[in-house]
C-alpha atoms as a PDB file:
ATOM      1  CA  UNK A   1      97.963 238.968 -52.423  1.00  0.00           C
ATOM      2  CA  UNK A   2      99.930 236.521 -50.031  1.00  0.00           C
ATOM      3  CA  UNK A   3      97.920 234.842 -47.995  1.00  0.00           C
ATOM      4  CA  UNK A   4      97.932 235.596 -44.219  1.00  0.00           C
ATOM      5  CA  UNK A   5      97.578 231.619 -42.183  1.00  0.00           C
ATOM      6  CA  UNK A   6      98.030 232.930 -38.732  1.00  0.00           C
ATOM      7  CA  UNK A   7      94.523 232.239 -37.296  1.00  0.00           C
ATOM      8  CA  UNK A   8      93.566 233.658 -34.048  1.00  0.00           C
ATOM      9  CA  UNK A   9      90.203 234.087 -31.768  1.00  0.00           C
ATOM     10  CA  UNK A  10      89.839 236.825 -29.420  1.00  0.00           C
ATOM     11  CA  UNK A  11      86.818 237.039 -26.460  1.00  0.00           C
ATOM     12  CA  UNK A  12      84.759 240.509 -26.590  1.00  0.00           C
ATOM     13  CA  UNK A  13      82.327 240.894 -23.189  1.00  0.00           C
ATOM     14  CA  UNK A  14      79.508 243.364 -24.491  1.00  0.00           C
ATOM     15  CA  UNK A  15      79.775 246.595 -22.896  1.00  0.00           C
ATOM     16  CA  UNK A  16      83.412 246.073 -21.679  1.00  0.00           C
ATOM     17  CA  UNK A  17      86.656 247.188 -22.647  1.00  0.00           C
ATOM     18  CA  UNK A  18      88.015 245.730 -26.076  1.00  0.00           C
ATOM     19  CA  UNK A  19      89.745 242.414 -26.242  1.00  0.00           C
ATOM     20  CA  UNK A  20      93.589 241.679 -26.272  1.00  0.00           C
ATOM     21  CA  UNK A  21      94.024 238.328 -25.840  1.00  0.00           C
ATOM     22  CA  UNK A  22      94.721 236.635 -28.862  1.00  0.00           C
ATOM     23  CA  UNK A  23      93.650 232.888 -28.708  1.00  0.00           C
ATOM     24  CA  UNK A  24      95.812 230.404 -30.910  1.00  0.00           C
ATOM     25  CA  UNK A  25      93.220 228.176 -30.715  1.00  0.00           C
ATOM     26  CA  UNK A  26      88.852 228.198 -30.743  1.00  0.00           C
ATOM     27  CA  UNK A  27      88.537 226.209 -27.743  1.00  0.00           C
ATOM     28  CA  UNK A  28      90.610 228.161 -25.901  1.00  0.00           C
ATOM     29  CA  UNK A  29      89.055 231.092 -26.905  1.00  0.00           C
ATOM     30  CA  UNK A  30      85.302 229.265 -26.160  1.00  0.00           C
ATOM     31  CA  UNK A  31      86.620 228.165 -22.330  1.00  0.00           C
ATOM     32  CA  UNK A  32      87.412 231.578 -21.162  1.00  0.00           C
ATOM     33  CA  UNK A  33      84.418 233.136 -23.062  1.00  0.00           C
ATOM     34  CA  UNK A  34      82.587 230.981 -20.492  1.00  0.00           C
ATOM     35  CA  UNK A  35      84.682 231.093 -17.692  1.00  0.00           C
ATOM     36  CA  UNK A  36      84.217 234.985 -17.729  1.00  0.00           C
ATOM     37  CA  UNK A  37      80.534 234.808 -18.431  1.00  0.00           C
ATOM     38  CA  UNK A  38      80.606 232.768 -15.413  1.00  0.00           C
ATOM     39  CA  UNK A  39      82.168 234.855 -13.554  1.00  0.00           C
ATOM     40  CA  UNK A  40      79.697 238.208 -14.869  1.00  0.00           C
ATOM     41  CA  UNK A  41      76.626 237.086 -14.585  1.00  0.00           C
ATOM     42  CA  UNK A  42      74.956 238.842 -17.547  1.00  0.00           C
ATOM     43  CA  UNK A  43      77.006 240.112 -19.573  1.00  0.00           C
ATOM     44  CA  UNK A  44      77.371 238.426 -23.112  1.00  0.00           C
ATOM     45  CA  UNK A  45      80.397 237.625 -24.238  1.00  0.00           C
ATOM     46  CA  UNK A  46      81.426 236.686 -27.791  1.00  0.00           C
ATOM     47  CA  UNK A  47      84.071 234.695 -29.519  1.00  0.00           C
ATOM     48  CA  UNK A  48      85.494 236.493 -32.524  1.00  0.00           C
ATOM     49  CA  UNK A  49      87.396 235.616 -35.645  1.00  0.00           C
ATOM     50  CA  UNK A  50      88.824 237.344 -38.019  1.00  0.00           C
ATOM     51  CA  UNK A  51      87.403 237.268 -41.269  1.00  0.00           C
ATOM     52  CA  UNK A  52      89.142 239.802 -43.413  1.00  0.00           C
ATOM     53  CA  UNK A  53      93.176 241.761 -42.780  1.00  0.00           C
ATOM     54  CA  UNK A  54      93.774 244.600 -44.935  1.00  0.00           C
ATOM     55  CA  UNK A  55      97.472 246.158 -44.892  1.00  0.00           C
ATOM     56  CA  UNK A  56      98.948 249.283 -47.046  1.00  0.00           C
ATOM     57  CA  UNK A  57     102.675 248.806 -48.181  1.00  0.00           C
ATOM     58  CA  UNK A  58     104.966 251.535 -48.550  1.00  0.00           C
ATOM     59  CA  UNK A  59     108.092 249.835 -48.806  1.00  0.00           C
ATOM     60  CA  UNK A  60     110.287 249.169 -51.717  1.00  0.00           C
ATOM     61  CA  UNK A  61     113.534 247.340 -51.602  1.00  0.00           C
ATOM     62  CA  UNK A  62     116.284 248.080 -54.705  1.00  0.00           C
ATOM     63  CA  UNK A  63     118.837 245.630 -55.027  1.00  0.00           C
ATOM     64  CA  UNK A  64     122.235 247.974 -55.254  1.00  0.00           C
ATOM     65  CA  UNK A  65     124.491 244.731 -55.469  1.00  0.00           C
ATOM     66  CA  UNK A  66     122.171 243.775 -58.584  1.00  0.00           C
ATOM     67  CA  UNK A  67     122.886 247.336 -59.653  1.00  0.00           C
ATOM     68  CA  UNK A  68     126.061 247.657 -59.363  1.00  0.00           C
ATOM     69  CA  UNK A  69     126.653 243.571 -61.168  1.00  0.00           C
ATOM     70  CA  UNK A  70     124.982 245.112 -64.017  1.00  0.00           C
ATOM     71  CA  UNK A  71     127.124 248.242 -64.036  1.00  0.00           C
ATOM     72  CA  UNK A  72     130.342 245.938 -63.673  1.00  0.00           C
ATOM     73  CA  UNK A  73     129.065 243.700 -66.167  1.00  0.00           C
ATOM     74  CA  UNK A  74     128.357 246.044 -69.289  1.00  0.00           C
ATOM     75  CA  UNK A  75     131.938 247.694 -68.549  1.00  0.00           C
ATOM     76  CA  UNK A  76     133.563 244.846 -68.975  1.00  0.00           C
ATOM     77  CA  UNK A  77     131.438 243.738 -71.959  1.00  0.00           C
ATOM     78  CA  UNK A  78     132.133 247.549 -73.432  1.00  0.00           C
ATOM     79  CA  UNK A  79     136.074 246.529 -73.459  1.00  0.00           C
ATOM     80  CA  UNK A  80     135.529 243.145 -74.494  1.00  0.00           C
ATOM     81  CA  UNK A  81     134.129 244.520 -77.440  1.00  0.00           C
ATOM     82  CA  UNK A  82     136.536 247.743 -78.191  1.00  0.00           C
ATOM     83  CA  UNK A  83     134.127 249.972 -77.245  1.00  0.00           C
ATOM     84  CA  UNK A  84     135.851 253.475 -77.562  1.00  0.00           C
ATOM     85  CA  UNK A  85     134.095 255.050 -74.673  1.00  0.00           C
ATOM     86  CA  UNK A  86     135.223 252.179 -72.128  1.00  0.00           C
ATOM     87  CA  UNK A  87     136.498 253.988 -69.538  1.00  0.00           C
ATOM     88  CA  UNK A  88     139.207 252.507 -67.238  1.00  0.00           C
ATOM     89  CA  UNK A  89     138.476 250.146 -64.242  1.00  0.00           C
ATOM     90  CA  UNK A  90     137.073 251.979 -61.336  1.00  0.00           C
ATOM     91  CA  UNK A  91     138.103 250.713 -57.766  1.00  0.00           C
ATOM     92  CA  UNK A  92     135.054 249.097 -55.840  1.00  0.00           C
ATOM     93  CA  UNK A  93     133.600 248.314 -52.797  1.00  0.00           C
ATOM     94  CA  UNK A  94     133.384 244.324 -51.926  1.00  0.00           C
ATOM     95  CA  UNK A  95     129.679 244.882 -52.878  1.00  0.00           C
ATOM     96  CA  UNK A  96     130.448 245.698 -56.630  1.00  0.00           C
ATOM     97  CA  UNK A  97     129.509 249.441 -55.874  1.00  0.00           C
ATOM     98  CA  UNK A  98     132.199 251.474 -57.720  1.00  0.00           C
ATOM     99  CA  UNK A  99     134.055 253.099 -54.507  1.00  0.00           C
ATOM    100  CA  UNK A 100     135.079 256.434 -56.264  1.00  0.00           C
ATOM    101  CA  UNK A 101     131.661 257.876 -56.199  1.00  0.00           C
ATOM    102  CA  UNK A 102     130.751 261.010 -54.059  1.00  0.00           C
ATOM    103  CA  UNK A 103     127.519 262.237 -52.687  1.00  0.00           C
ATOM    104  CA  UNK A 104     127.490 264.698 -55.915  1.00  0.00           C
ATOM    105  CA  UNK A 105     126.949 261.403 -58.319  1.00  0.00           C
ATOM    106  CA  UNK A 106     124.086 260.372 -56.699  1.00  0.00           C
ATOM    107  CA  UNK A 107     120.521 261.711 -59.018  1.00  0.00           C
ATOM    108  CA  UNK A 108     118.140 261.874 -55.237  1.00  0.00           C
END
Protein backbone atom coordinates (compact mmCIF):
# COMPACT_ATOMS: atom_id res chain seq x y z
CA UNK A 1 0.00 0.00 0.00
CA UNK A 2 1.40 3.53 -1.08
CA UNK A 3 2.05 5.49 1.51
CA UNK A 4 -0.13 8.60 2.17
CA UNK A 5 2.71 11.82 3.47
CA UNK A 6 0.17 14.53 3.56
CA UNK A 7 0.07 15.23 7.34
CA UNK A 8 -2.55 17.39 8.74
CA UNK A 9 -4.00 18.46 12.41
CA UNK A 10 -7.45 19.46 12.87
CA UNK A 11 -8.95 21.30 16.37
CA UNK A 12 -12.18 19.40 17.87
CA UNK A 13 -13.99 21.72 20.87
CA UNK A 14 -15.88 18.95 22.99
CA UNK A 15 -19.46 19.25 22.62
CA UNK A 16 -19.29 21.41 19.41
CA UNK A 17 -19.78 20.91 15.92
CA UNK A 18 -17.03 18.71 14.10
CA UNK A 19 -13.84 20.21 12.84
CA UNK A 20 -12.97 21.38 9.21
CA UNK A 21 -10.05 23.12 9.34
CA UNK A 22 -7.27 21.21 8.27
CA UNK A 23 -3.94 22.48 9.86
CA UNK A 24 -0.69 21.95 7.65
CA UNK A 25 1.16 22.33 10.51
CA UNK A 26 0.94 21.24 14.73
CA UNK A 27 1.58 24.59 15.92
CA UNK A 28 -0.84 26.02 14.02
CA UNK A 29 -3.21 23.65 14.92
CA UNK A 30 -2.00 24.09 18.96
CA UNK A 31 -2.44 28.26 18.62
CA UNK A 32 -5.99 28.23 17.62
CA UNK A 33 -6.82 25.22 19.92
CA UNK A 34 -5.93 27.88 22.52
CA UNK A 35 -7.04 30.86 21.05
CA UNK A 36 -10.62 29.27 20.96
CA UNK A 37 -10.35 27.81 24.41
CA UNK A 38 -9.66 31.29 25.23
CA UNK A 39 -12.24 32.56 23.81
CA UNK A 40 -14.91 29.54 25.48
CA UNK A 41 -14.14 29.47 28.67
CA UNK A 42 -14.67 25.76 29.44
CA UNK A 43 -14.94 23.97 26.87
CA UNK A 44 -11.98 21.51 26.02
CA UNK A 45 -10.66 21.53 22.97
CA UNK A 46 -8.36 18.94 21.37
CA UNK A 47 -5.73 18.77 18.73
CA UNK A 48 -6.13 15.75 16.49
CA UNK A 49 -4.01 13.74 14.13
CA UNK A 50 -4.60 11.31 12.02
CA UNK A 51 -3.32 8.08 12.75
CA UNK A 52 -4.72 5.64 10.28
CA UNK A 53 -6.58 6.45 6.23
CA UNK A 54 -8.31 3.61 4.82
CA UNK A 55 -9.59 3.96 1.03
CA UNK A 56 -11.54 1.23 -1.27
CA UNK A 57 -10.48 1.28 -5.04
CA UNK A 58 -12.74 0.49 -7.71
CA UNK A 59 -10.93 1.65 -10.56
CA UNK A 60 -9.07 -0.18 -13.19
CA UNK A 61 -7.29 1.38 -16.07
CA UNK A 62 -6.62 -1.01 -19.47
CA UNK A 63 -4.12 0.23 -21.68
CA UNK A 64 -6.03 -0.03 -25.34
CA UNK A 65 -2.86 1.53 -27.12
CA UNK A 66 -0.86 -1.47 -25.38
CA UNK A 67 -3.68 -3.58 -26.78
CA UNK A 68 -3.94 -2.67 -29.84
CA UNK A 69 0.55 -2.63 -30.23
CA UNK A 70 0.17 -6.16 -29.40
CA UNK A 71 -2.59 -6.82 -31.91
CA UNK A 72 -0.47 -4.86 -34.64
CA UNK A 73 2.51 -6.58 -33.60
CA UNK A 74 1.55 -10.42 -33.87
CA UNK A 75 -0.09 -9.50 -37.42
CA UNK A 76 2.77 -8.43 -38.69
CA UNK A 77 4.86 -11.21 -37.09
CA UNK A 78 1.97 -13.78 -38.59
CA UNK A 79 3.10 -12.47 -42.27
CA UNK A 80 6.59 -12.27 -41.49
CA UNK A 81 6.42 -15.76 -40.93
CA UNK A 82 3.87 -17.05 -43.85
CA UNK A 83 1.34 -17.62 -41.63
CA UNK A 84 -1.68 -18.78 -43.84
CA UNK A 85 -4.34 -17.20 -41.77
CA UNK A 86 -2.65 -13.58 -41.95
CA UNK A 87 -5.27 -11.63 -42.90
CA UNK A 88 -4.69 -8.36 -44.86
CA UNK A 89 -3.73 -4.97 -43.21
CA UNK A 90 -6.62 -3.39 -41.51
CA UNK A 91 -6.82 0.53 -41.60
CA UNK A 92 -6.23 2.12 -38.04
CA UNK A 93 -6.78 4.79 -35.90
CA UNK A 94 -3.46 7.00 -34.96
CA UNK A 95 -3.77 5.05 -31.64
CA UNK A 96 -3.01 1.57 -33.27
CA UNK A 97 -6.79 0.63 -32.71
CA UNK A 98 -7.81 -1.13 -35.98
CA UNK A 99 -10.48 1.59 -37.34
CA UNK A 100 -12.80 -0.98 -39.15
CA UNK A 101 -14.31 -2.28 -36.02
CA UNK A 102 -18.07 -1.74 -35.13
CA UNK A 103 -19.89 -1.75 -31.88
CA UNK A 104 -20.88 -5.57 -32.85
CA UNK A 105 -16.93 -6.63 -32.37
CA UNK A 106 -16.76 -5.48 -29.12
CA UNK A 107 -17.24 -8.92 -26.32
CA UNK A 108 -18.99 -6.16 -23.26
Amino acid sequence: MAQHNDRFWMVYGHGTRQPVVRHKTEASALAEAERLAKAFPGVRFYVLEPVSMSVKIEVETTNLRLVGDLVARAAEYAEMIGCVHASPARPRHADGIPGDLSDSDIPF
